[in-house]
N, C-alpha and C. Protein backbone atom coordinates (compact mmCIF):
# COMPACT_ATOMS: atom_id res chain seq x y z
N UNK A 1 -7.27 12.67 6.86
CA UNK A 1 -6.48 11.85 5.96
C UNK A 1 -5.59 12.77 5.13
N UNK A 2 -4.48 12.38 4.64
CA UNK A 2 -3.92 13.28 4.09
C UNK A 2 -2.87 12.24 2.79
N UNK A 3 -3.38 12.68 1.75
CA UNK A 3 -3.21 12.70 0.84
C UNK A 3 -1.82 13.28 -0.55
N UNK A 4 -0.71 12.46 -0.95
CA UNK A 4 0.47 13.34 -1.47
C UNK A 4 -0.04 12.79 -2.92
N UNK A 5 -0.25 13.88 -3.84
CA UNK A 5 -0.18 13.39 -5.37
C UNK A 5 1.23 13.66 -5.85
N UNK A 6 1.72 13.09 -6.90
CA UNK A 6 2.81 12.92 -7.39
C UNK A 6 2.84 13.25 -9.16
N UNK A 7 3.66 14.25 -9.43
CA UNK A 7 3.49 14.37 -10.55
C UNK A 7 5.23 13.61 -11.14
N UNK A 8 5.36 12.46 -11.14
CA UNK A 8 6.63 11.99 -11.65
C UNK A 8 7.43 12.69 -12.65
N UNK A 9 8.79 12.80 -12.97
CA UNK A 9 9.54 12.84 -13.62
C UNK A 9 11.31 12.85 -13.28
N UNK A 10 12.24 12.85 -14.12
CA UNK A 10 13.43 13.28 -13.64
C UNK A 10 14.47 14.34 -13.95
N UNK A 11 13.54 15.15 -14.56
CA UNK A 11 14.41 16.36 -14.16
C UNK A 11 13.29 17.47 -12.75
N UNK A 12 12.18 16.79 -12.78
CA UNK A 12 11.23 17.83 -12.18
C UNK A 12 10.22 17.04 -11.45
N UNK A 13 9.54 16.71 -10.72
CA UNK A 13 8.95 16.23 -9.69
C UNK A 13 8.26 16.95 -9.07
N UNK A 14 6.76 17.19 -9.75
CA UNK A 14 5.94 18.11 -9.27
C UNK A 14 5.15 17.22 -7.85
N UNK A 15 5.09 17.69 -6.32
CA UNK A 15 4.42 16.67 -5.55
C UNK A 15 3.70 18.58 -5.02
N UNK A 16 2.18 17.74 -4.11
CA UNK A 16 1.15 18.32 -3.67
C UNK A 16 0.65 17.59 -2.24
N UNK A 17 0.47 17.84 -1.21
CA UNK A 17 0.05 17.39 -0.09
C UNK A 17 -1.10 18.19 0.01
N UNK A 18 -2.56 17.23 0.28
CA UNK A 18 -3.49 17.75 0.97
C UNK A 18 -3.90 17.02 1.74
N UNK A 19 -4.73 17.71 2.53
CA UNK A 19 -5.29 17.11 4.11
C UNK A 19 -7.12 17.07 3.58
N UNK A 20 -7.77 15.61 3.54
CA UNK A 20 -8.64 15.75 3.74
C UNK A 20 -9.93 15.71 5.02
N UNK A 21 -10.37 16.60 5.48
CA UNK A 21 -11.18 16.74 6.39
C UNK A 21 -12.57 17.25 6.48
N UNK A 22 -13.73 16.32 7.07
CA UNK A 22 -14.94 16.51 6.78
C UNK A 22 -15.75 16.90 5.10
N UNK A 23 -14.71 16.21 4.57
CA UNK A 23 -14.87 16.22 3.44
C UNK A 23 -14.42 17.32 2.41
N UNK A 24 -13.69 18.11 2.80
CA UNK A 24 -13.05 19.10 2.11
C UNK A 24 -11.53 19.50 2.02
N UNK A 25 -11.06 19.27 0.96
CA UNK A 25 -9.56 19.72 0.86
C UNK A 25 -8.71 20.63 1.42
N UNK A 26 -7.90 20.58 2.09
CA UNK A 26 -6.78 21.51 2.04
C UNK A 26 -5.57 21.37 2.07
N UNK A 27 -4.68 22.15 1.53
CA UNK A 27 -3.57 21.74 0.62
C UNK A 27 -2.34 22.43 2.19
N UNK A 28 -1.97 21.71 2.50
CA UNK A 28 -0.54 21.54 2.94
C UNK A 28 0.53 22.17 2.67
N UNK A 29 0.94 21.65 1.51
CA UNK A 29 2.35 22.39 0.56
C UNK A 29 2.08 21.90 -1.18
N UNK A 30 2.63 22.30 -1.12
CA UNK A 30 3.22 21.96 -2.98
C UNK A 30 4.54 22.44 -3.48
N UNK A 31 5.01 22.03 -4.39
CA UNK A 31 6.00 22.50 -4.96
C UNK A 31 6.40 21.26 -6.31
N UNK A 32 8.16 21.92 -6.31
CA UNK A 32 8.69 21.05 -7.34
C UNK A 32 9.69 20.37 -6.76
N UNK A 33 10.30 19.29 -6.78
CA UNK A 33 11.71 18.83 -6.44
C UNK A 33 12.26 19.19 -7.77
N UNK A 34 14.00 19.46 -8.02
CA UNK A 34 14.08 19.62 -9.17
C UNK A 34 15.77 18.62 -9.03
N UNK A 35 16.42 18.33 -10.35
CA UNK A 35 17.00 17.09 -10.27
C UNK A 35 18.20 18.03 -11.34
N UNK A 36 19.60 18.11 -11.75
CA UNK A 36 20.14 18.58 -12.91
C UNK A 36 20.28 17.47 -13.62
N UNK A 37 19.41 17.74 -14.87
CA UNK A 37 19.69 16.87 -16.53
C UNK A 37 21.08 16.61 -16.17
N UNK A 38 21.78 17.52 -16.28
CA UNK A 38 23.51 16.82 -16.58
C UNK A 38 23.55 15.85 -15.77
N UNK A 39 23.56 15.28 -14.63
CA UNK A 39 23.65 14.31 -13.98
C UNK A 39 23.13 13.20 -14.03
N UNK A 40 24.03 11.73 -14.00
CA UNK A 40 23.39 10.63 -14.91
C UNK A 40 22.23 10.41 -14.37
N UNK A 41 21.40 9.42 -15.01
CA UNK A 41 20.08 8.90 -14.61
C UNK A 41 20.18 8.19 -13.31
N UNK A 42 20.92 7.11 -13.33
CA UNK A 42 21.23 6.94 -11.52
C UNK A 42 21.38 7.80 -10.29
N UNK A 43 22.19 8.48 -10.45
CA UNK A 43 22.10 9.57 -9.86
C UNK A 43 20.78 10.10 -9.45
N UNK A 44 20.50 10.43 -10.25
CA UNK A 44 18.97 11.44 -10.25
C UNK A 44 18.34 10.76 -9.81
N UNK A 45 18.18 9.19 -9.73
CA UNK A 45 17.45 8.45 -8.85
C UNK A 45 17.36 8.41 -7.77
N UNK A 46 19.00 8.44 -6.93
CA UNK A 46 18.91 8.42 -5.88
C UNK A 46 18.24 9.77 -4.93
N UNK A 47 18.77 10.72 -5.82
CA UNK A 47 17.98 11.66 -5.08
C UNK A 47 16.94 12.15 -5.40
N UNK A 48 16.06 11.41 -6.48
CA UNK A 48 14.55 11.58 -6.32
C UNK A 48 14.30 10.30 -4.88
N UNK A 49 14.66 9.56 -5.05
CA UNK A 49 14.23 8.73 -3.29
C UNK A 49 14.75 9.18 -2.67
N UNK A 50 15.15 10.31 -2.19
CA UNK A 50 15.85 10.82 -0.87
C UNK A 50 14.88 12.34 -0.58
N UNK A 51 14.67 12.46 -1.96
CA UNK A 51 13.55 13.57 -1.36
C UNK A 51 12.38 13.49 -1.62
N UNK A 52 11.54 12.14 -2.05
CA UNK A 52 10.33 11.50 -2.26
C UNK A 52 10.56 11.34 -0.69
N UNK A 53 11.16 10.08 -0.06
CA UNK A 53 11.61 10.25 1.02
C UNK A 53 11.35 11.37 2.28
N UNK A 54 11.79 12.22 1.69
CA UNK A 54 11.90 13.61 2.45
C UNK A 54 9.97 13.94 3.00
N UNK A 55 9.59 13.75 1.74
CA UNK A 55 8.17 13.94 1.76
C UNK A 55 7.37 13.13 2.42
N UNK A 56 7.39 11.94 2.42
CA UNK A 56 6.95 10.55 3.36
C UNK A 56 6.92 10.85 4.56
N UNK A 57 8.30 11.44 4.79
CA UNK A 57 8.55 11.42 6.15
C UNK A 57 7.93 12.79 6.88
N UNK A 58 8.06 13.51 6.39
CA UNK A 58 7.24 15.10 6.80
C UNK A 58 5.95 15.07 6.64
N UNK A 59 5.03 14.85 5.54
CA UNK A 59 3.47 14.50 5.61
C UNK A 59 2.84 13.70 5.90
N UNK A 60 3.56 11.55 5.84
CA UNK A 60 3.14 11.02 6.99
C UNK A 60 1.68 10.69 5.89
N UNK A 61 1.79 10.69 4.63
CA UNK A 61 0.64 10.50 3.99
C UNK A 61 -0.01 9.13 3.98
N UNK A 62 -1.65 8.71 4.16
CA UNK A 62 -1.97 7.68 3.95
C UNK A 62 -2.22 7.38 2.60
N UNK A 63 -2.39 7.85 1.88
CA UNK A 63 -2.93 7.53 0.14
C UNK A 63 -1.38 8.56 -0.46
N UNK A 64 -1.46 7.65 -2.03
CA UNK A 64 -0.02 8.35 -2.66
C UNK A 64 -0.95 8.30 -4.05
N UNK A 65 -1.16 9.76 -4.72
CA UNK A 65 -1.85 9.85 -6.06
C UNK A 65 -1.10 9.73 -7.12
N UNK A 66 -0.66 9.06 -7.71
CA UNK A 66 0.71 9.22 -8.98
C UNK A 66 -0.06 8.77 -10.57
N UNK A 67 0.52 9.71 -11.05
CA UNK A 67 0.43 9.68 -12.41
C UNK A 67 0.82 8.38 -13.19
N UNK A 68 -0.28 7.64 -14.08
CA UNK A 68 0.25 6.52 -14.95
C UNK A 68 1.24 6.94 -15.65
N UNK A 69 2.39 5.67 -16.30
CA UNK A 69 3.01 6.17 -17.31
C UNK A 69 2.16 6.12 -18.53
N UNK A 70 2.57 7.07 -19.53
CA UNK A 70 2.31 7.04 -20.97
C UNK A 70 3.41 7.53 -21.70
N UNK A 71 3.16 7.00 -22.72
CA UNK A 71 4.37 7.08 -23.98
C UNK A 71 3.99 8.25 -24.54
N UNK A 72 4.67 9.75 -24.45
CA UNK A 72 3.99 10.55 -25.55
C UNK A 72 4.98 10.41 -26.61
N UNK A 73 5.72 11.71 -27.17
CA UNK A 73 6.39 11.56 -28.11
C UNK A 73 7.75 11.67 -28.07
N UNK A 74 7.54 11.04 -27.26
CA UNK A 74 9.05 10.77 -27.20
C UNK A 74 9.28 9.45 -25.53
N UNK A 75 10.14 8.13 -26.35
CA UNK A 75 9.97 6.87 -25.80
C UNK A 75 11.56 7.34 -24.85
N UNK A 76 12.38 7.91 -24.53
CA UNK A 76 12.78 7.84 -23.51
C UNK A 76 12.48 8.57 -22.66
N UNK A 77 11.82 9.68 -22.83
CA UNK A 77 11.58 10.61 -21.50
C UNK A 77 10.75 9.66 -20.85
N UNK A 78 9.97 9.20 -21.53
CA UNK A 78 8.69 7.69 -21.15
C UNK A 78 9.51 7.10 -20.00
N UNK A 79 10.49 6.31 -20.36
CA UNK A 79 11.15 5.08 -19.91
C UNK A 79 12.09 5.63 -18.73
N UNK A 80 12.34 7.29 -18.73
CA UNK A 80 12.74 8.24 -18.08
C UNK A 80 11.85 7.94 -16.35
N UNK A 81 11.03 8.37 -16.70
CA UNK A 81 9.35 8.91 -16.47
C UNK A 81 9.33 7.99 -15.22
N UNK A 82 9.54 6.65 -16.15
CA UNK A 82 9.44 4.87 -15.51
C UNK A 82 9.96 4.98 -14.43
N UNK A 83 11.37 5.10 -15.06
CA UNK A 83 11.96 4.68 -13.24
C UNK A 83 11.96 5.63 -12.40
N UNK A 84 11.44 7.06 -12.41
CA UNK A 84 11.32 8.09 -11.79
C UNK A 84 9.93 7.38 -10.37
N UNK A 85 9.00 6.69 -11.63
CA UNK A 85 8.05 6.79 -11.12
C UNK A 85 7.93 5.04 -9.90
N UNK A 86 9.05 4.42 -10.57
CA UNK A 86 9.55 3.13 -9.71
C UNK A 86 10.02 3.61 -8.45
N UNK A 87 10.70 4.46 -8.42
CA UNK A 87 11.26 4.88 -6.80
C UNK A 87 10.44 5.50 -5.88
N UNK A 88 9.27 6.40 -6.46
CA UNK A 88 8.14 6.80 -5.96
C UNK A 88 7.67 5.77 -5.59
N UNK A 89 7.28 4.44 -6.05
CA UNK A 89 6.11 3.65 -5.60
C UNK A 89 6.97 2.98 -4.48
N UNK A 90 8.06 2.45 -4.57
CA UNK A 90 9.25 2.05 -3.93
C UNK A 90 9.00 2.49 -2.53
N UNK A 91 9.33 4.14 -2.09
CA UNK A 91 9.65 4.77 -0.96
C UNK A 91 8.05 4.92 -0.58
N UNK A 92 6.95 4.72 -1.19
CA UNK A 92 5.66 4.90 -0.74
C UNK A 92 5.08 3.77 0.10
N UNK A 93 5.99 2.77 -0.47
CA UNK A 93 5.07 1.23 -0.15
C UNK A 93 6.76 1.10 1.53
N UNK A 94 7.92 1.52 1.15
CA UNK A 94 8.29 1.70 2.22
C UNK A 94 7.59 2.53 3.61
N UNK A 95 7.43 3.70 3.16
CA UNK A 95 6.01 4.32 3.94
C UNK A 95 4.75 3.70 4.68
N UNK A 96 4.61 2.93 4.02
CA UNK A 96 3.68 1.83 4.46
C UNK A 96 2.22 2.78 4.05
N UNK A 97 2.22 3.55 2.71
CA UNK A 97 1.51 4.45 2.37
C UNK A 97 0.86 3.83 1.20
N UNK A 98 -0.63 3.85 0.75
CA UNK A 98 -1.05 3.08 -0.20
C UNK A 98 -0.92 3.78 -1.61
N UNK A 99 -0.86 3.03 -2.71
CA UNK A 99 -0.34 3.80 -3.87
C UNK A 99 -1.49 3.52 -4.62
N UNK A 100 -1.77 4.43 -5.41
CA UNK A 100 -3.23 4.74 -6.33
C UNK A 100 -2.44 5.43 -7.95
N UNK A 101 -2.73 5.10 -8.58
CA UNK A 101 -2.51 5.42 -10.12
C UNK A 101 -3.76 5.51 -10.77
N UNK A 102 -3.63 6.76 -11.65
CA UNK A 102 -4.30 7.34 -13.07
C UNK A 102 -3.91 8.10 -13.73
N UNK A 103 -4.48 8.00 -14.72
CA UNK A 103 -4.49 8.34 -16.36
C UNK A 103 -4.40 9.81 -15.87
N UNK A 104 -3.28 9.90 -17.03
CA UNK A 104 -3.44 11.80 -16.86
C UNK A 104 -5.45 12.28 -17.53
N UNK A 105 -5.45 11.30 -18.54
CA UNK A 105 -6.98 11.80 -19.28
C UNK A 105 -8.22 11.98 -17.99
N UNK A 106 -8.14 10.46 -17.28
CA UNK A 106 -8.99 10.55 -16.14
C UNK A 106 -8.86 11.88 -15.26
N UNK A 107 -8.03 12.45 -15.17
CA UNK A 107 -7.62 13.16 -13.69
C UNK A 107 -8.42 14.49 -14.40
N UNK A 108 -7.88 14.41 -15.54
CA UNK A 108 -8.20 16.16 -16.14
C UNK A 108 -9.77 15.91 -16.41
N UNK A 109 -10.29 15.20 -16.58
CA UNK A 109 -11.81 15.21 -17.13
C UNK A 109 -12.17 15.10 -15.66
N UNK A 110 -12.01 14.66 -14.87
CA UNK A 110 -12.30 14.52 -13.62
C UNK A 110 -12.23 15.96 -12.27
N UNK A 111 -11.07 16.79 -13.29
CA UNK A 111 -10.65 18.00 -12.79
C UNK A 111 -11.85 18.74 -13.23
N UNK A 112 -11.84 19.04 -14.06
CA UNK A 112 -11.90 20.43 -15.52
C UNK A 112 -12.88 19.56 -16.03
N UNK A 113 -13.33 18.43 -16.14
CA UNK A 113 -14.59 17.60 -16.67
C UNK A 113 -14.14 17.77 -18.31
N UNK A 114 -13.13 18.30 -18.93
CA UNK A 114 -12.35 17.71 -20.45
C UNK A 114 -11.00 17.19 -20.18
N UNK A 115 -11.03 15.76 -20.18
CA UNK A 115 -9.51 14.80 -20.54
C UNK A 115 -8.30 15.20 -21.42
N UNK A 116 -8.86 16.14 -21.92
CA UNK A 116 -7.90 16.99 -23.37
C UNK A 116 -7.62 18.23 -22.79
N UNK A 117 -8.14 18.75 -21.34
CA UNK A 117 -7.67 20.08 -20.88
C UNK A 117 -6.39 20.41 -20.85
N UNK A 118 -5.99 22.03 -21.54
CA UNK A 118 -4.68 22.10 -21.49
C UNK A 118 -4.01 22.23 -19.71
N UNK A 119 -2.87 22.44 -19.65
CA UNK A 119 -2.20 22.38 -18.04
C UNK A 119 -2.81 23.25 -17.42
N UNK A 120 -2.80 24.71 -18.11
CA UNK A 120 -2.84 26.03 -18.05
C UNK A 120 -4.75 26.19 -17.42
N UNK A 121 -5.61 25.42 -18.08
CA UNK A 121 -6.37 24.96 -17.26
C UNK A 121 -6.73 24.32 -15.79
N UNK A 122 -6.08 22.75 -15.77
CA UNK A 122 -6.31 22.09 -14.70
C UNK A 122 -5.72 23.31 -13.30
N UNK A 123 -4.70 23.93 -14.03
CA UNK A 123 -4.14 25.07 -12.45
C UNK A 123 -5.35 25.51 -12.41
N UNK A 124 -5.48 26.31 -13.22
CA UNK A 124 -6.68 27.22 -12.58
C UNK A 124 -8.14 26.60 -11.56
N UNK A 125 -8.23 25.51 -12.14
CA UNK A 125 -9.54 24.91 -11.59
C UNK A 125 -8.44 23.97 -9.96
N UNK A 126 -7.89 24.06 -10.31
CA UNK A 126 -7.40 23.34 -8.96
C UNK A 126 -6.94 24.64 -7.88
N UNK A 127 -6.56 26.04 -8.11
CA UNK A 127 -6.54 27.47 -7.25
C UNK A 127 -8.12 27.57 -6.68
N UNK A 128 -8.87 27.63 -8.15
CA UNK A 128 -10.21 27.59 -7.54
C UNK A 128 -10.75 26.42 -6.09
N UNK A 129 -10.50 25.67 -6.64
CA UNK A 129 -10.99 24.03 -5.62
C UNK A 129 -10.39 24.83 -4.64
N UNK A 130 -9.31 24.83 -4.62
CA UNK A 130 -8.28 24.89 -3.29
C UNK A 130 -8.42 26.30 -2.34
N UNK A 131 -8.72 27.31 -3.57
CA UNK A 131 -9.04 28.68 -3.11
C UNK A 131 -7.30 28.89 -2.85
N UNK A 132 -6.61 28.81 -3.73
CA UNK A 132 -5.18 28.93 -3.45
C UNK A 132 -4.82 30.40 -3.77
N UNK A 133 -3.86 31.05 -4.08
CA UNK A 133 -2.83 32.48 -4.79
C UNK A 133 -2.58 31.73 -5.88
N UNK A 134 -1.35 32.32 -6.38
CA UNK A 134 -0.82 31.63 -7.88
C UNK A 134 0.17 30.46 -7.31
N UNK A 135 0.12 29.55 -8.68
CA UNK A 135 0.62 28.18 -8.34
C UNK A 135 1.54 28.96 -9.30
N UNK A 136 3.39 28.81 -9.22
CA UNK A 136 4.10 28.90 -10.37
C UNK A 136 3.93 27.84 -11.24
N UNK A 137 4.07 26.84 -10.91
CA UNK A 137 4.89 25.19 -11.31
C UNK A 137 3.33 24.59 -11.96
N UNK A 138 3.95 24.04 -13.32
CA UNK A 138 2.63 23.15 -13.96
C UNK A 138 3.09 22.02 -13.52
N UNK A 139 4.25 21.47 -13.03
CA UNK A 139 4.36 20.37 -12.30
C UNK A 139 4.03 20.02 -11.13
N UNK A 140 3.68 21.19 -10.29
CA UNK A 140 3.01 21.42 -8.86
C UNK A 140 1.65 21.48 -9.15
N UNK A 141 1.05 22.10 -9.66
CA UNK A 141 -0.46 22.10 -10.78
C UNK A 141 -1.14 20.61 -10.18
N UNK A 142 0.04 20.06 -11.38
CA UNK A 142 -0.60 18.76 -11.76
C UNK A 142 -0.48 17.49 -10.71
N UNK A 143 0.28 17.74 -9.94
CA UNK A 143 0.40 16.97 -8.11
C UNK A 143 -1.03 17.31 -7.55
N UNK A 144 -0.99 18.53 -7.23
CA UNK A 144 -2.57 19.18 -6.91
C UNK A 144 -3.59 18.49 -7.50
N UNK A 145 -3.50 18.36 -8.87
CA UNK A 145 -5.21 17.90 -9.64
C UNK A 145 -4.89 15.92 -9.08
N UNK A 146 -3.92 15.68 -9.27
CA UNK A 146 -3.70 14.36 -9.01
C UNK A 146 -4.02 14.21 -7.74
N UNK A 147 -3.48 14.58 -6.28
CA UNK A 147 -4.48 14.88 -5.07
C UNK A 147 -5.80 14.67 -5.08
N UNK A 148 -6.40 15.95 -5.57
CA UNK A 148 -7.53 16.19 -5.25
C UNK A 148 -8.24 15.00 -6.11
N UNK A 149 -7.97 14.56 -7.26
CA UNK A 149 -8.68 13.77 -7.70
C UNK A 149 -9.03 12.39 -7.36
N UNK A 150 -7.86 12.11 -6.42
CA UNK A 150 -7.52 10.89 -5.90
C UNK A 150 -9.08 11.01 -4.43
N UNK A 151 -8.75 12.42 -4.18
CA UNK A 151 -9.70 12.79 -2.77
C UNK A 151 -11.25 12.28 -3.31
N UNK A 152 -11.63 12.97 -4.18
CA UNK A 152 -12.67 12.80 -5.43
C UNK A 152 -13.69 11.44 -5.38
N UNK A 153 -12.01 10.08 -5.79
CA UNK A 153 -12.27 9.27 -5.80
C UNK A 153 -13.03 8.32 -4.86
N UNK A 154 -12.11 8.54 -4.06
CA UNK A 154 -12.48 8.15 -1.96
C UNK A 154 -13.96 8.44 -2.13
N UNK A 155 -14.11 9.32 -2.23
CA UNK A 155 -15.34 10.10 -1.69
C UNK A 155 -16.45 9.32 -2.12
N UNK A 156 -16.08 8.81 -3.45
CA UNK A 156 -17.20 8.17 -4.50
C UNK A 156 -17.11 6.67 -3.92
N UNK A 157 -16.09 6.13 -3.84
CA UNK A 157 -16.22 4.58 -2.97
C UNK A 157 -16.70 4.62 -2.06
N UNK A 158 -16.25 5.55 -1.22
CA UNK A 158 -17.33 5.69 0.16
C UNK A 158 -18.79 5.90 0.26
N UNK A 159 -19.06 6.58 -0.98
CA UNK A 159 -20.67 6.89 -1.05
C UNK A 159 -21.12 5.32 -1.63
N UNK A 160 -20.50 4.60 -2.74
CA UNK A 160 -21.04 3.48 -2.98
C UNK A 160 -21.39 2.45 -2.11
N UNK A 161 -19.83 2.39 -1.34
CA UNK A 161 -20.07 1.08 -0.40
C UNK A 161 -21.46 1.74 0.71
N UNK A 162 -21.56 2.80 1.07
CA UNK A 162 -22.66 3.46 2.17
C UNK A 162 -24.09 2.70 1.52
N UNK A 163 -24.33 2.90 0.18
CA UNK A 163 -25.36 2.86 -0.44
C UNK A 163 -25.58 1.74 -0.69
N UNK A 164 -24.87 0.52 -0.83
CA UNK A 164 -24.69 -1.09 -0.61
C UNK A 164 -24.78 -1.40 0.53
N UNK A 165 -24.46 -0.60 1.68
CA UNK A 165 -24.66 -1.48 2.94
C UNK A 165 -26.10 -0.95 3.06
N UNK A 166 -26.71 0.38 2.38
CA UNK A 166 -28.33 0.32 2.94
C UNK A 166 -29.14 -0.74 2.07
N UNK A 167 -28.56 -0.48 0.54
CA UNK A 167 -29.22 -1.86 -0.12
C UNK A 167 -29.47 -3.18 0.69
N UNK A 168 -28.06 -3.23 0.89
CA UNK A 168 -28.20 -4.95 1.61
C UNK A 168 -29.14 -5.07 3.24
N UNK A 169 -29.04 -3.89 3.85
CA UNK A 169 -30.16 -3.88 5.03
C UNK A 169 -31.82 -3.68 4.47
N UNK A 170 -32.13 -3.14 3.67
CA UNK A 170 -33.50 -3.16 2.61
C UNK A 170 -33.73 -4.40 2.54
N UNK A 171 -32.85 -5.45 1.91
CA UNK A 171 -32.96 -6.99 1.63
C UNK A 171 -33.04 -7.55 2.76
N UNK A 172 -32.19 -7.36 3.39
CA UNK A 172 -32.44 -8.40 4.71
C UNK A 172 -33.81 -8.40 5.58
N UNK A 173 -34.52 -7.09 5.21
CA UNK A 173 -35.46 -6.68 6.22
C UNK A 173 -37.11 -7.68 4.97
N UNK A 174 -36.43 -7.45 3.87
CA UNK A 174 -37.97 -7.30 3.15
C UNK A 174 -38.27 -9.19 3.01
């Protein structure tokens, strides 16, 4: 299965591809797309879907990990953020690729097991996971922890539903 997390934005677009197999990660590519501020917000749209796009089409991903929006301090980079993150879900569900959202808090406590971890953290624990070199990009970082966390997740539905279908054969038998 292979897996693209998405770290939204529009000047920077941190994305991460991993491949999960027999239950263990490995990372594909990563990087940044990068977009110029000077250029209007439309703009920058189109070619965040042309190289969200780009990505669809080269990794072929079944699951898409993307970051919720949140308002930090400042309400247009937010609203920025938004439609960055509208064209992502857009070209994913064109993909015919399923889309999964969380909390930056979830991902990092889920990473690093503290929701308040700084960036400079989650890299490190995601080189480790991955057994990677140096990551430059905290926007590539955070695609990675979004990935893997998404992988994380799977893993845990799958163990539940396993453990419900032995429940429910226990019942049927007793």
């Amino acid at each position: 299965m292979i897996i693209l997390g998405i770290d939204p934005g529009s000047r920077f677009l941190g994305y991460a591809a991993i491949k999960v197999e027999n239950g263990e990660m490995k990372p594909l590519d990563f990087g940044v797309l990068r977009f110029d501020p000077d250029t209007p917000l439309t703009e920058r749209l189109e070619s965040i879907g042309l190289g969200v796009k780009e990505l669809f089409t080269k990794f072929k991903p079944e699951h898409l990990s993307l970051e919720k929006i949140f308002l930090g301090k400042n309400a247009d980079s937010a609203f920025k953020m938004g439609h960055a993150r509208g064209v992502v879900v857009y070209e994913a569900l064109l993909a015919g690729c399923e889309v999964h959202e969380y909390a930056t808090r979830a991902v990092k406590k889920g990473i690093t097991g503290n929701g308040g971890a700084e960036k400079e953290h989650v890299r490190l624990v995601v080189r480790n996971m991955l057994k990677l070199g140096p990551v430059k990009s905290l926007d590539a970082s955070d695609a990675l922890a979004m990935a893997c966390f998404h992988a994380t997740q799977l893993r845990v539905i799958k163990m539940k539903k396993a453990a419900k279908a032995r429940m429910g054969k226990v019942l049927e038998t007793a």
